[in-house]
C-alpha atoms as a PDB file:
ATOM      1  CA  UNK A   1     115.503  95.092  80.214  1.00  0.00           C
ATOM      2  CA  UNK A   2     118.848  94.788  80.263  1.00  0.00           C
ATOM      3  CA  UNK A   3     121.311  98.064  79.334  1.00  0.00           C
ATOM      4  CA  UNK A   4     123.265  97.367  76.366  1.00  0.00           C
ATOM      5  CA  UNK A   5     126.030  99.307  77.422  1.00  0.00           C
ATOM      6  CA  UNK A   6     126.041  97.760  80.948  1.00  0.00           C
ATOM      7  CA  UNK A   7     125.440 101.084  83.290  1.00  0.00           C
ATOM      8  CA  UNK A   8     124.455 101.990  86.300  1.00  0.00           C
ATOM      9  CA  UNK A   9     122.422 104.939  85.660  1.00  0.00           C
ATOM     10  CA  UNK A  10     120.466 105.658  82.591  1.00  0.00           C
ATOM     11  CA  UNK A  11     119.369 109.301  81.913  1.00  0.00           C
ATOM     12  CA  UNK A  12     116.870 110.495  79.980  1.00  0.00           C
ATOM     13  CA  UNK A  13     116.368 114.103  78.511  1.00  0.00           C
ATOM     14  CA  UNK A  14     113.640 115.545  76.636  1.00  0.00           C
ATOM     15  CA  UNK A  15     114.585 118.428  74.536  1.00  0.00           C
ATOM     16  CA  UNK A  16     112.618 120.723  72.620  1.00  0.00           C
ATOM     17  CA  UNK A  17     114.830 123.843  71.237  1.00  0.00           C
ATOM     18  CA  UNK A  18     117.259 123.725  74.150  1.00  0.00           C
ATOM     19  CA  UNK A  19     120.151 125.126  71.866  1.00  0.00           C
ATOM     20  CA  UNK A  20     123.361 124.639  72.904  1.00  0.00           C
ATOM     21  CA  UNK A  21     122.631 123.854  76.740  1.00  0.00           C
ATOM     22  CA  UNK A  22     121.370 120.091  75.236  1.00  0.00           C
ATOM     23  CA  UNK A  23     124.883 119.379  74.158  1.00  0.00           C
ATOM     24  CA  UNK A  24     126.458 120.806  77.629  1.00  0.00           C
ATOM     25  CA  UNK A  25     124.148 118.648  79.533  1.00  0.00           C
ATOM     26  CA  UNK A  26     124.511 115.472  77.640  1.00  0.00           C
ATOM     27  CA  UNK A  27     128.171 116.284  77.691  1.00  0.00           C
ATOM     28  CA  UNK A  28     128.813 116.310  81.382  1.00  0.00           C
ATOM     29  CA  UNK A  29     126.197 113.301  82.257  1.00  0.00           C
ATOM     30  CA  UNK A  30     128.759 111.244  79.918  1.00  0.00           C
ATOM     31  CA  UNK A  31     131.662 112.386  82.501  1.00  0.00           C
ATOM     32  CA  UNK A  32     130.152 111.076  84.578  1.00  0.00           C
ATOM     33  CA  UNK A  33     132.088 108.880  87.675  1.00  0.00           C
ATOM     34  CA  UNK A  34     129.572 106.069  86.875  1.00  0.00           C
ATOM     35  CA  UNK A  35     128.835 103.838  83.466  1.00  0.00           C
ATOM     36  CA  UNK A  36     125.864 105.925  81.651  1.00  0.00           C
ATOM     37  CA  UNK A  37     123.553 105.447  79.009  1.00  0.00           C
ATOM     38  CA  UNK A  38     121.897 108.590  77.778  1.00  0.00           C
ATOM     39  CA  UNK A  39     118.621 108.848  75.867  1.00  0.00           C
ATOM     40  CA  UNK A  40     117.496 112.008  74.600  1.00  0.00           C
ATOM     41  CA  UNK A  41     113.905 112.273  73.275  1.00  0.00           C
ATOM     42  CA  UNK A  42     113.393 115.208  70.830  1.00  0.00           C
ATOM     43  CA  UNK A  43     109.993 116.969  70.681  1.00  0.00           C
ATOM     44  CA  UNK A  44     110.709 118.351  67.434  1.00  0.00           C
ATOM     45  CA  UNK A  45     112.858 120.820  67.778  1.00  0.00           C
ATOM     46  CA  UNK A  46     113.199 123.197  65.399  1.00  0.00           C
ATOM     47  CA  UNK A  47     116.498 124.471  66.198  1.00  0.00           C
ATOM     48  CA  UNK A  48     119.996 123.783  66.021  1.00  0.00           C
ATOM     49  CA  UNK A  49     120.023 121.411  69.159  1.00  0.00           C
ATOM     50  CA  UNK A  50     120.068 117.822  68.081  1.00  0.00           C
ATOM     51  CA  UNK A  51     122.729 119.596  65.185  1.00  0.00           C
ATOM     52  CA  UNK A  52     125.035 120.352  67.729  1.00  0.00           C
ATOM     53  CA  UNK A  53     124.706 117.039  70.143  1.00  0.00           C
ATOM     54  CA  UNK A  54     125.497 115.010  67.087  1.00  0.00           C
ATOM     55  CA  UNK A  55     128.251 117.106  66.240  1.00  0.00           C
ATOM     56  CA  UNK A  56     129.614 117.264  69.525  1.00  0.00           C
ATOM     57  CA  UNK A  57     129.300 113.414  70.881  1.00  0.00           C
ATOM     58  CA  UNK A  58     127.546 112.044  68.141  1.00  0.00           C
ATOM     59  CA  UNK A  59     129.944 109.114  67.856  1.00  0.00           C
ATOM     60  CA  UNK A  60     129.300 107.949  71.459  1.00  0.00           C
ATOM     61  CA  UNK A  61     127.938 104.557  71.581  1.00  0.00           C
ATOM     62  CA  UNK A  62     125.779 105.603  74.964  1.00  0.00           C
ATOM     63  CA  UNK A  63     124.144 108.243  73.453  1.00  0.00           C
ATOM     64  CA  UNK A  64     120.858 107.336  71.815  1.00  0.00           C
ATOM     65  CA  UNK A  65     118.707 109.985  70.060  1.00  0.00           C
ATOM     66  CA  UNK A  66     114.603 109.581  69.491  1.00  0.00           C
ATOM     67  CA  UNK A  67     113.226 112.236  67.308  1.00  0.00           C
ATOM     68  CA  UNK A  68     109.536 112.167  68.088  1.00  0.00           C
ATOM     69  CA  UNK A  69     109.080 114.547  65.215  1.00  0.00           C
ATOM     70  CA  UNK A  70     106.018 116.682  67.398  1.00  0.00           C
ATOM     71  CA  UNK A  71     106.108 118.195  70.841  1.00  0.00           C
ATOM     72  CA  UNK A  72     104.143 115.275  73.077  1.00  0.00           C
ATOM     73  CA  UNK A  73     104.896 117.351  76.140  1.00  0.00           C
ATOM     74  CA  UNK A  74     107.129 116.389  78.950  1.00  0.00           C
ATOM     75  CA  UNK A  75     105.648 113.266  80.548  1.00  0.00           C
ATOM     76  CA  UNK A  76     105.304 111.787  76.847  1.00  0.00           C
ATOM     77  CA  UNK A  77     108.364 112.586  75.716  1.00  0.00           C
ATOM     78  CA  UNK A  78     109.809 110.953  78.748  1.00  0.00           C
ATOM     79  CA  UNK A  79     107.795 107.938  78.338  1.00  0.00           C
ATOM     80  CA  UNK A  80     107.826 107.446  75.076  1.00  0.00           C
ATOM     81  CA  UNK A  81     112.198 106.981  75.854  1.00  0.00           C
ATOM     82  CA  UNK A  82     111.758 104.490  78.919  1.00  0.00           C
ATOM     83  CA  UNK A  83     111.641 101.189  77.038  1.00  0.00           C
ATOM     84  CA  UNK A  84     114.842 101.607  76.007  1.00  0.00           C
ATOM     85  CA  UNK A  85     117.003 102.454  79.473  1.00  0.00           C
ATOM     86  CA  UNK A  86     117.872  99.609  81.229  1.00  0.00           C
ATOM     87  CA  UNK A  87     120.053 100.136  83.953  1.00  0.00           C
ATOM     88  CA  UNK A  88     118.720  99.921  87.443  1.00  0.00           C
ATOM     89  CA  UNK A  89     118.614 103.122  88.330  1.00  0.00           C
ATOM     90  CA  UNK A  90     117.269 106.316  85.975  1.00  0.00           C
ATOM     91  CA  UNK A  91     117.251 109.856  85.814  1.00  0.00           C
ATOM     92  CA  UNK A  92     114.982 112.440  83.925  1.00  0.00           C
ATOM     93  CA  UNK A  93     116.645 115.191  83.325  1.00  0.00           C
ATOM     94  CA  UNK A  94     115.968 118.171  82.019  1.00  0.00           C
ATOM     95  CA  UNK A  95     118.305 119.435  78.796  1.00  0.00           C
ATOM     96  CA  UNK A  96     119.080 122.739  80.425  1.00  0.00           C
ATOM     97  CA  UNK A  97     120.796 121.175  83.858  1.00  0.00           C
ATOM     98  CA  UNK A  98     124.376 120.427  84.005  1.00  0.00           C
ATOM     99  CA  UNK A  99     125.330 118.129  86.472  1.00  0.00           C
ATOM    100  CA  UNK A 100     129.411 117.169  87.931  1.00  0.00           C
ATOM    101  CA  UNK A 101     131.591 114.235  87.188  1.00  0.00           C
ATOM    102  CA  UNK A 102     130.313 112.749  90.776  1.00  0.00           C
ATOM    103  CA  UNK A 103     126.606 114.121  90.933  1.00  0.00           C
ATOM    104  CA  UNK A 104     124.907 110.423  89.222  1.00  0.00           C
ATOM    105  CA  UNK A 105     127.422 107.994  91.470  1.00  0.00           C
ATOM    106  CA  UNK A 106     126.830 110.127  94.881  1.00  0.00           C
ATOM    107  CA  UNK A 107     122.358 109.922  93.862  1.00  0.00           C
ATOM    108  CA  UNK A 108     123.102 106.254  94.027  1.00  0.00           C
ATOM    109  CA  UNK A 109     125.127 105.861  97.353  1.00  0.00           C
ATOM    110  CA  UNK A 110     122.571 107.638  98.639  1.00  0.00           C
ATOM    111  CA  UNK A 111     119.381 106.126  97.541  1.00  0.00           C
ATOM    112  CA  UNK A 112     121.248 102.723  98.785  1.00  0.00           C
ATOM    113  CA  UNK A 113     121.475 104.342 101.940  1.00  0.00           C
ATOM    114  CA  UNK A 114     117.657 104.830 102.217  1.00  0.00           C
ATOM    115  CA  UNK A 115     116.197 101.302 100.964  1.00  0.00           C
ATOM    116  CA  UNK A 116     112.774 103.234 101.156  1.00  0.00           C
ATOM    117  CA  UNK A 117     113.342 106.094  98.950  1.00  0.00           C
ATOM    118  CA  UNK A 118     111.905 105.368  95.506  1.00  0.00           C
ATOM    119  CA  UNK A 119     112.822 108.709  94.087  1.00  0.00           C
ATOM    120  CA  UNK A 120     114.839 111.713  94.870  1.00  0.00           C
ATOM    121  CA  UNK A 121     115.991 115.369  93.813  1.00  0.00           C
ATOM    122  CA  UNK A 122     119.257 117.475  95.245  1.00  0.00           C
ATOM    123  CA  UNK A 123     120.314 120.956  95.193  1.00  0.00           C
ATOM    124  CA  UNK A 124     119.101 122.610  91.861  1.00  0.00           C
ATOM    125  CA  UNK A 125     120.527 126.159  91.503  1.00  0.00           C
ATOM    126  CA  UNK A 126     120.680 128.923  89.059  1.00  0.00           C
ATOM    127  CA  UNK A 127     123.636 129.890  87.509  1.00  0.00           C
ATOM    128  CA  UNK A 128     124.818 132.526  90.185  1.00  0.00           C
ATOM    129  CA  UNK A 129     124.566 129.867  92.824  1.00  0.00           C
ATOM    130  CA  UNK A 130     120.848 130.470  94.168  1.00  0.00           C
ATOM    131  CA  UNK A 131     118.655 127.647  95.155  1.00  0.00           C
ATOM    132  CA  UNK A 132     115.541 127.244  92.914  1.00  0.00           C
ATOM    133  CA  UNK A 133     112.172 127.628  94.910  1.00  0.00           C
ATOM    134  CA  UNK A 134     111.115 124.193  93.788  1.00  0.00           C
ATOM    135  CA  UNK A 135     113.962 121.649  95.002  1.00  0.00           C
ATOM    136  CA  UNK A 136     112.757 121.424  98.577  1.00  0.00           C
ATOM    137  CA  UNK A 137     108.948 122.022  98.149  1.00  0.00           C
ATOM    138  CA  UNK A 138     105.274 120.911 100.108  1.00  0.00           C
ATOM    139  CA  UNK A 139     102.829 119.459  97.497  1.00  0.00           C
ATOM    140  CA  UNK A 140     100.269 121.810  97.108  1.00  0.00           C
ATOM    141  CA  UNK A 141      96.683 122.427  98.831  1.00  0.00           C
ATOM    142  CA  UNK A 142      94.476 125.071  98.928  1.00  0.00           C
ATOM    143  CA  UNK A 143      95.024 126.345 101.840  1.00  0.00           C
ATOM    144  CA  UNK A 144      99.004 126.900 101.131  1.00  0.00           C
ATOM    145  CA  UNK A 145      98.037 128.424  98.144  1.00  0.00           C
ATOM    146  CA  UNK A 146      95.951 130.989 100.120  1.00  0.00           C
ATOM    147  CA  UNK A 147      99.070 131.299 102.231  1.00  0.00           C
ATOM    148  CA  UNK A 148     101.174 131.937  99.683  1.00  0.00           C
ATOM    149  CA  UNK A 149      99.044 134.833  98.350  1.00  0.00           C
ATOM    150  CA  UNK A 150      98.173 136.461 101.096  1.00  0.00           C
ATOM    151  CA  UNK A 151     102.745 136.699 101.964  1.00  0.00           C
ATOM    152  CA  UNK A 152     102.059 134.567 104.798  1.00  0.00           C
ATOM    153  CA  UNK A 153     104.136 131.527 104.161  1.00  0.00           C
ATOM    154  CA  UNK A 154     107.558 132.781 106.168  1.00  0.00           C
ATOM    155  CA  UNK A 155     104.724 132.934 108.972  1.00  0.00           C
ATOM    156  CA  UNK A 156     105.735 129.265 109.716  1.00  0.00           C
ATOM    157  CA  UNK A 157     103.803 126.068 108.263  1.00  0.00           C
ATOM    158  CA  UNK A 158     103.814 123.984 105.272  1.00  0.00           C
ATOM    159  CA  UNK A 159     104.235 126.623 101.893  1.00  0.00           C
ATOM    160  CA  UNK A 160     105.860 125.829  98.899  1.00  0.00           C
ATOM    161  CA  UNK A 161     109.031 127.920  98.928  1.00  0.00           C
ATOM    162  CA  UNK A 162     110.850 126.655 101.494  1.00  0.00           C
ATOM    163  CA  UNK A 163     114.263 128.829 100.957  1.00  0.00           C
ATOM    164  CA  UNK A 164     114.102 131.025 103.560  1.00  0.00           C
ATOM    165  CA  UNK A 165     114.406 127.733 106.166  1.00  0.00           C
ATOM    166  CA  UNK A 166     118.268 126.462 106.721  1.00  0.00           C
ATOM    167  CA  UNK A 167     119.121 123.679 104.094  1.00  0.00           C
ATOM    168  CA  UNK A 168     119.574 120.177 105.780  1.00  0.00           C
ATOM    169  CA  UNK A 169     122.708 118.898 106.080  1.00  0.00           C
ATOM    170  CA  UNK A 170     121.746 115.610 105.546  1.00  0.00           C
ATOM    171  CA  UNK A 171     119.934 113.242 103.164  1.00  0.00           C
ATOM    172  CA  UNK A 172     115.755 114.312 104.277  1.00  0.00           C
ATOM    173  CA  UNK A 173     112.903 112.443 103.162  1.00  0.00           C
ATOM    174  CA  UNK A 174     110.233 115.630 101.585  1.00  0.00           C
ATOM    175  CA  UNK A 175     106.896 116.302 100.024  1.00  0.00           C
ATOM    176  CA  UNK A 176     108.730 116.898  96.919  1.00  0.00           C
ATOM    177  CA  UNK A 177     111.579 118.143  94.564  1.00  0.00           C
ATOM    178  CA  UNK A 178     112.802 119.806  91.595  1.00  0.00           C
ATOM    179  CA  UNK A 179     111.252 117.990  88.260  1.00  0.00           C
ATOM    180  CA  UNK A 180     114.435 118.742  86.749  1.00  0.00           C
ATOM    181  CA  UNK A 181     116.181 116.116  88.223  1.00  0.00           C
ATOM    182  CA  UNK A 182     114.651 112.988  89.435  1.00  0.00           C
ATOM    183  CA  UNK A 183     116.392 110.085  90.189  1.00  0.00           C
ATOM    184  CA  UNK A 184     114.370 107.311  90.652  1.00  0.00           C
ATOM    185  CA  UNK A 185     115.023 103.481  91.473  1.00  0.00           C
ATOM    186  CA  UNK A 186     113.639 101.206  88.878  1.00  0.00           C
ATOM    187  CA  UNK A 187     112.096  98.699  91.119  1.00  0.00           C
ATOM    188  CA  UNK A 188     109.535 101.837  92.544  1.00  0.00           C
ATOM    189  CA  UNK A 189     109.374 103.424  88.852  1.00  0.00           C
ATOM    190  CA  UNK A 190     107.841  99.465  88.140  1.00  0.00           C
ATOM    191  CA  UNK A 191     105.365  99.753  91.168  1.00  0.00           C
ATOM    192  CA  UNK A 192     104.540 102.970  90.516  1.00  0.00           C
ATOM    193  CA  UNK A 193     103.855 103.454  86.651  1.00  0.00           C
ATOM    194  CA  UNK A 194     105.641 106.170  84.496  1.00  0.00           C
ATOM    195  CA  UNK A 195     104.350 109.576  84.385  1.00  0.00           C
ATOM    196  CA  UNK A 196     100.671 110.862  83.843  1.00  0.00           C
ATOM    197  CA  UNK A 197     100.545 111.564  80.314  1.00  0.00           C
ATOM    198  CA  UNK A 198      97.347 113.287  80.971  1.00  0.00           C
ATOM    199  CA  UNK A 199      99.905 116.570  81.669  1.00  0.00           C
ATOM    200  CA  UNK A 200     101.307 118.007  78.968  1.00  0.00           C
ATOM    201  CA  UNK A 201     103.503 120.812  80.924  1.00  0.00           C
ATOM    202  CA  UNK A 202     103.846 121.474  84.434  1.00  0.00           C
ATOM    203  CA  UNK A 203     102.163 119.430  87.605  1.00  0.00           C
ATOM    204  CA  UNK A 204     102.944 115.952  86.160  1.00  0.00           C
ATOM    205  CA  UNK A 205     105.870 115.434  88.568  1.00  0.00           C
ATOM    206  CA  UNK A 206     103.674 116.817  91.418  1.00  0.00           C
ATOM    207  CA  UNK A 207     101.609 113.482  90.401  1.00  0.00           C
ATOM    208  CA  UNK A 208     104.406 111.480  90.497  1.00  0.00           C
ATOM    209  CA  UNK A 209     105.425 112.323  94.232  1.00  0.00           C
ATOM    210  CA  UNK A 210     102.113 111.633  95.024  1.00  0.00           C
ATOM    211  CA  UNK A 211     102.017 108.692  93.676  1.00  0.00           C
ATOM    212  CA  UNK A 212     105.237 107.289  94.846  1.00  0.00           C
ATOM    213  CA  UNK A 213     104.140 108.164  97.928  1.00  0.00           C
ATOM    214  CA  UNK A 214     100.733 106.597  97.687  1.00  0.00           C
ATOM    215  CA  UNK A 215     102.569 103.436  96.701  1.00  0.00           C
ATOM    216  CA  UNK A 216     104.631 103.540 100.103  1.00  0.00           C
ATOM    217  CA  UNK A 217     107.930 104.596  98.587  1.00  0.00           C
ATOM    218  CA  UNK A 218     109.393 108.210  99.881  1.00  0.00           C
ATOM    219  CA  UNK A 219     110.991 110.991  98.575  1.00  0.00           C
ATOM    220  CA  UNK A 220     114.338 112.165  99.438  1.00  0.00           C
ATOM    221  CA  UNK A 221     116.287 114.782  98.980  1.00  0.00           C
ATOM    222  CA  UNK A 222     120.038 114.945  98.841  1.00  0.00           C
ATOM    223  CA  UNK A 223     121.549 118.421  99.965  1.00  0.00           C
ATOM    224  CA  UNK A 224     125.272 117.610  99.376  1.00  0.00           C
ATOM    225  CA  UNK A 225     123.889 116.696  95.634  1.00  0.00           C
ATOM    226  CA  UNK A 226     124.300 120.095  93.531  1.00  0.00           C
ATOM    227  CA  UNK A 227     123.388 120.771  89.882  1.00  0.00           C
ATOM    228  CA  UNK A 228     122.472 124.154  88.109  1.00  0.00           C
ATOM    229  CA  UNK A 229     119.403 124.641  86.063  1.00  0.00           C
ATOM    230  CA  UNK A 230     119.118 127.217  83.661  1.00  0.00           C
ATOM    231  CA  UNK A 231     115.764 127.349  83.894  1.00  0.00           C
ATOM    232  CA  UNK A 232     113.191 127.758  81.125  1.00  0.00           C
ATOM    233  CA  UNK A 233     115.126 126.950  78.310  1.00  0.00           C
ATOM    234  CA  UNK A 234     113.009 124.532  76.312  1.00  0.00           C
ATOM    235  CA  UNK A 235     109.505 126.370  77.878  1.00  0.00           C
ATOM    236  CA  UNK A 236     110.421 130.407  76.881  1.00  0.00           C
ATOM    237  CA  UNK A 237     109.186 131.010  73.026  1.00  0.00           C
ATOM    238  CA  UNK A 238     105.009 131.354  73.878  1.00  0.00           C
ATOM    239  CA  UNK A 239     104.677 132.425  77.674  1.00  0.00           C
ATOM    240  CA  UNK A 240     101.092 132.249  77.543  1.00  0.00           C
ATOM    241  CA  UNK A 241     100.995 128.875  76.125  1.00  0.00           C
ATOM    242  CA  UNK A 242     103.408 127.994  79.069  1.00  0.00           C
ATOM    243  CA  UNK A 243     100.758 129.302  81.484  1.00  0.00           C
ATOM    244  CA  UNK A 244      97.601 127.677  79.770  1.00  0.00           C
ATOM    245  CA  UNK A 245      99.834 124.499  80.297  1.00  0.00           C
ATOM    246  CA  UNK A 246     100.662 124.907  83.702  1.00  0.00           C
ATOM    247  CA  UNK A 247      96.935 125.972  84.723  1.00  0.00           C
ATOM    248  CA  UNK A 248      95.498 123.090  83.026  1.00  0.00           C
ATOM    249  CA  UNK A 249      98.135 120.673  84.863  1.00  0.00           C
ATOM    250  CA  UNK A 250      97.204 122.276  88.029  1.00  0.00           C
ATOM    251  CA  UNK A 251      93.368 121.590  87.357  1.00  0.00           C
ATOM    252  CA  UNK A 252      94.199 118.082  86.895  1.00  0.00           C
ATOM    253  CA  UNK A 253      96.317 117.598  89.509  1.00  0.00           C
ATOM    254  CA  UNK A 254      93.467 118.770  92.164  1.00  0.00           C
ATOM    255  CA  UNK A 255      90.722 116.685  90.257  1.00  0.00           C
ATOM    256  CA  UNK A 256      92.617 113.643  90.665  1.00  0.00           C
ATOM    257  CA  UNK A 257      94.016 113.792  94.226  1.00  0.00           C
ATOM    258  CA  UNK A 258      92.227 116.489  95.977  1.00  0.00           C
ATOM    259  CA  UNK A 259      88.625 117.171  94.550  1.00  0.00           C
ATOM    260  CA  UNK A 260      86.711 114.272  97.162  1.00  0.00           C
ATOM    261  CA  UNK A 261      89.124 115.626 100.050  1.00  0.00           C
ATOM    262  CA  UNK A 262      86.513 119.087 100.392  1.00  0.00           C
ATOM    263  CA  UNK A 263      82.789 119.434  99.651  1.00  0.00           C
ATOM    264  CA  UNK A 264      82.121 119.474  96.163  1.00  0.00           C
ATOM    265  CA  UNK A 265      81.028 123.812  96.027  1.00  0.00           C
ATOM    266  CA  UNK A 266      84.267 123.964  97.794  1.00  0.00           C
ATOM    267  CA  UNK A 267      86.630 122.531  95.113  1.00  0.00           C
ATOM    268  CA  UNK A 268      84.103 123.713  91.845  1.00  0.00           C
ATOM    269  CA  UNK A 269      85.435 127.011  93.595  1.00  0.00           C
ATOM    270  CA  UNK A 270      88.877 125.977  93.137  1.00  0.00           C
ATOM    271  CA  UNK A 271      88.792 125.469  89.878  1.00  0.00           C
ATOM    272  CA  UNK A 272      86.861 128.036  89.206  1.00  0.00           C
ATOM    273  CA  UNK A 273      89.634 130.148  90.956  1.00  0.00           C
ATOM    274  CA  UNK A 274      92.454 128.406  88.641  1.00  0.00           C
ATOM    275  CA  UNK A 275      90.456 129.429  85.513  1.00  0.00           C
ATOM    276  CA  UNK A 276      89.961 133.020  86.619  1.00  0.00           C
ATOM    277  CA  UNK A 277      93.562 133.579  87.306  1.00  0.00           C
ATOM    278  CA  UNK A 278      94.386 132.072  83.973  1.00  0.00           C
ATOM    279  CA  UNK A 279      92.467 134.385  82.632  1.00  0.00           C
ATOM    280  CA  UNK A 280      93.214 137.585  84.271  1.00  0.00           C
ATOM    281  CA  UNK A 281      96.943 136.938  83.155  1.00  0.00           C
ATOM    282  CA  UNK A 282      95.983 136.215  79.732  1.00  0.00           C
ATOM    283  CA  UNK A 283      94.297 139.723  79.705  1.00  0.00           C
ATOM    284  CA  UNK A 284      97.047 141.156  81.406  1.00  0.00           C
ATOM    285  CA  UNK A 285      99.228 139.908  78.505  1.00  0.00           C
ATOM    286  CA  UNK A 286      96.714 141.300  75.686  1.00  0.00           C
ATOM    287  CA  UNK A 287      96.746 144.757  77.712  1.00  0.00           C
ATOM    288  CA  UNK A 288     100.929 144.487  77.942  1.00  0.00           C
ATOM    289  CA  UNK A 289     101.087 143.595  74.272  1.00  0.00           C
ATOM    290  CA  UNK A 290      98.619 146.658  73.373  1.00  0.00           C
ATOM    291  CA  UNK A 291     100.143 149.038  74.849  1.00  0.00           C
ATOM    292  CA  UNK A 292     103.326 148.312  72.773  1.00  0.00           C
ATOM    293  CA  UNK A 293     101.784 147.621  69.274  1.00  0.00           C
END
């Protein structure tokens, strides 16, 4: 498909009651250096989001709104926007990240750069400047996991926050990024398929690293790439729902590319480990909200 608007980079957001961080966000992707399209796909929201967008850059021709009218989850909601971005590159990004004027047009020198990159992430920091545990990350085992809760990740090895090691200076091909911006080249998003809709919340772009890397494309980071994320803006009204999503991503994610890898009491202990904490946290919850009734 060809982009209507002729650009470069075509972004796609998914918003579900972002408030007035949607509008910042599609704001500054529209200053961008490069020619943009922007497509924002609405998991009916029930706030005063899309009011604001429209009556903030409502009148820009690149800015194309899909109200979905239900929440399909992330990887739908992306999806369910892709057949109508055309340019040759795209980025899914998420409604509370603000990126700079430059950040789209330097994601592009850069993938040129590395013909074998199919998709990439940069810097993604809070609002004070601190970089978010997942933009330089390992895709996760079992065995980091036991790392990680027994405090022995700093121990050296593959773990999954990977902040307290110096941040390259250079482009660096990793396991994986932030899913809050992902900047992908269409000819590997084509190879590769669009994202697992099988995932409602959480663990779906874990899939697609895998995947791009299963299809022989790598991922790369870009370190002189910054945006900030205010994280957990569209995910912060149920926290338990957040968690039954995220435990029920991570079940799939180790049934599909991990389950054969062990012997089969091995991973049924797994899962059965990834139910159990769900569960202790959901009790810890009822026992929080008890105490305070």
């Amino acid at each position: 498909m060809t982009s209507a608007q002729g650009a470069i980079v075509s972004v796609i957001v998914v918003n579900y009651n972002a408030g007035a961080l949607l509008a910042e966000c599609v704001t500054a992707v529209l200053g961008s250096t490069v020619t943009v399209e922007v497509i924002v796909s609405d998991n009916g929201s029930v706030d005063d989001s899309l009011t604001r967008l429209r009556a903030r850059v409502g009148a820009d021709a690149r800015l194309r709104i899909v109200e979905n009218g239900v929440n399909l989850g992330f990887a739908k909601g992306n999806n369910r926007a892709l057949p109508l971005a055309g340019a040759p590159w795209l980025l899914f990004l998420n409604p509370d990240c603000i990126v700079a004027p430059d950040t789209l047009g330097r994601m592009v020198e850069a993938l040129e750069a590395h013909p074998e990159a199919g998709i990439a992430g940069c810097m993604v920091r809070d609002p004070d400047g601190a970089e978010q545990v997942a933009c330089r990350r390992a895709i996760p085992d079992p065995w980091i996991a036991l790392r990680r809760l027994l405090g022995l990740e700093r121990l050296g090895g593959a773990g999954l926050d990977q902040r307290h090691l110096p941040p390259p200076r250079e482009p660096v091909l990793v396991e994986a990024t932030s899913g809050s911006f992902m900047f992908v080249r269409r000819a590997a998003l084509e190879q590769v398929g669009p994202l697992d809709e099988g995932y409602f919340l959480h663990c779906e772009d874990l899939d697609w690293f895998v995947r791009f890397a299963e299809a022989g494309w790598r991922v790369l980071l870009v370190p002189g790439v910054e945006v900030v994320h205010h994280k957990g803006a569209c995910s912060g009204g149920d926290p338990l729902a957040v968690e039954r999503h995220k435990h029920r991503g991570m079940e799939r994610f180790y049934r599909k590319f991990q389950y054969r890898r062990y012997p089969r009491p091995f991973s049924w202990l797994v899962i059965l480990g990834i139910r159990l904490h769900l569960g202790l946290l959901v009790a810890r919850q009822w026992l929080r909200w008890g105490r305070t009734a």
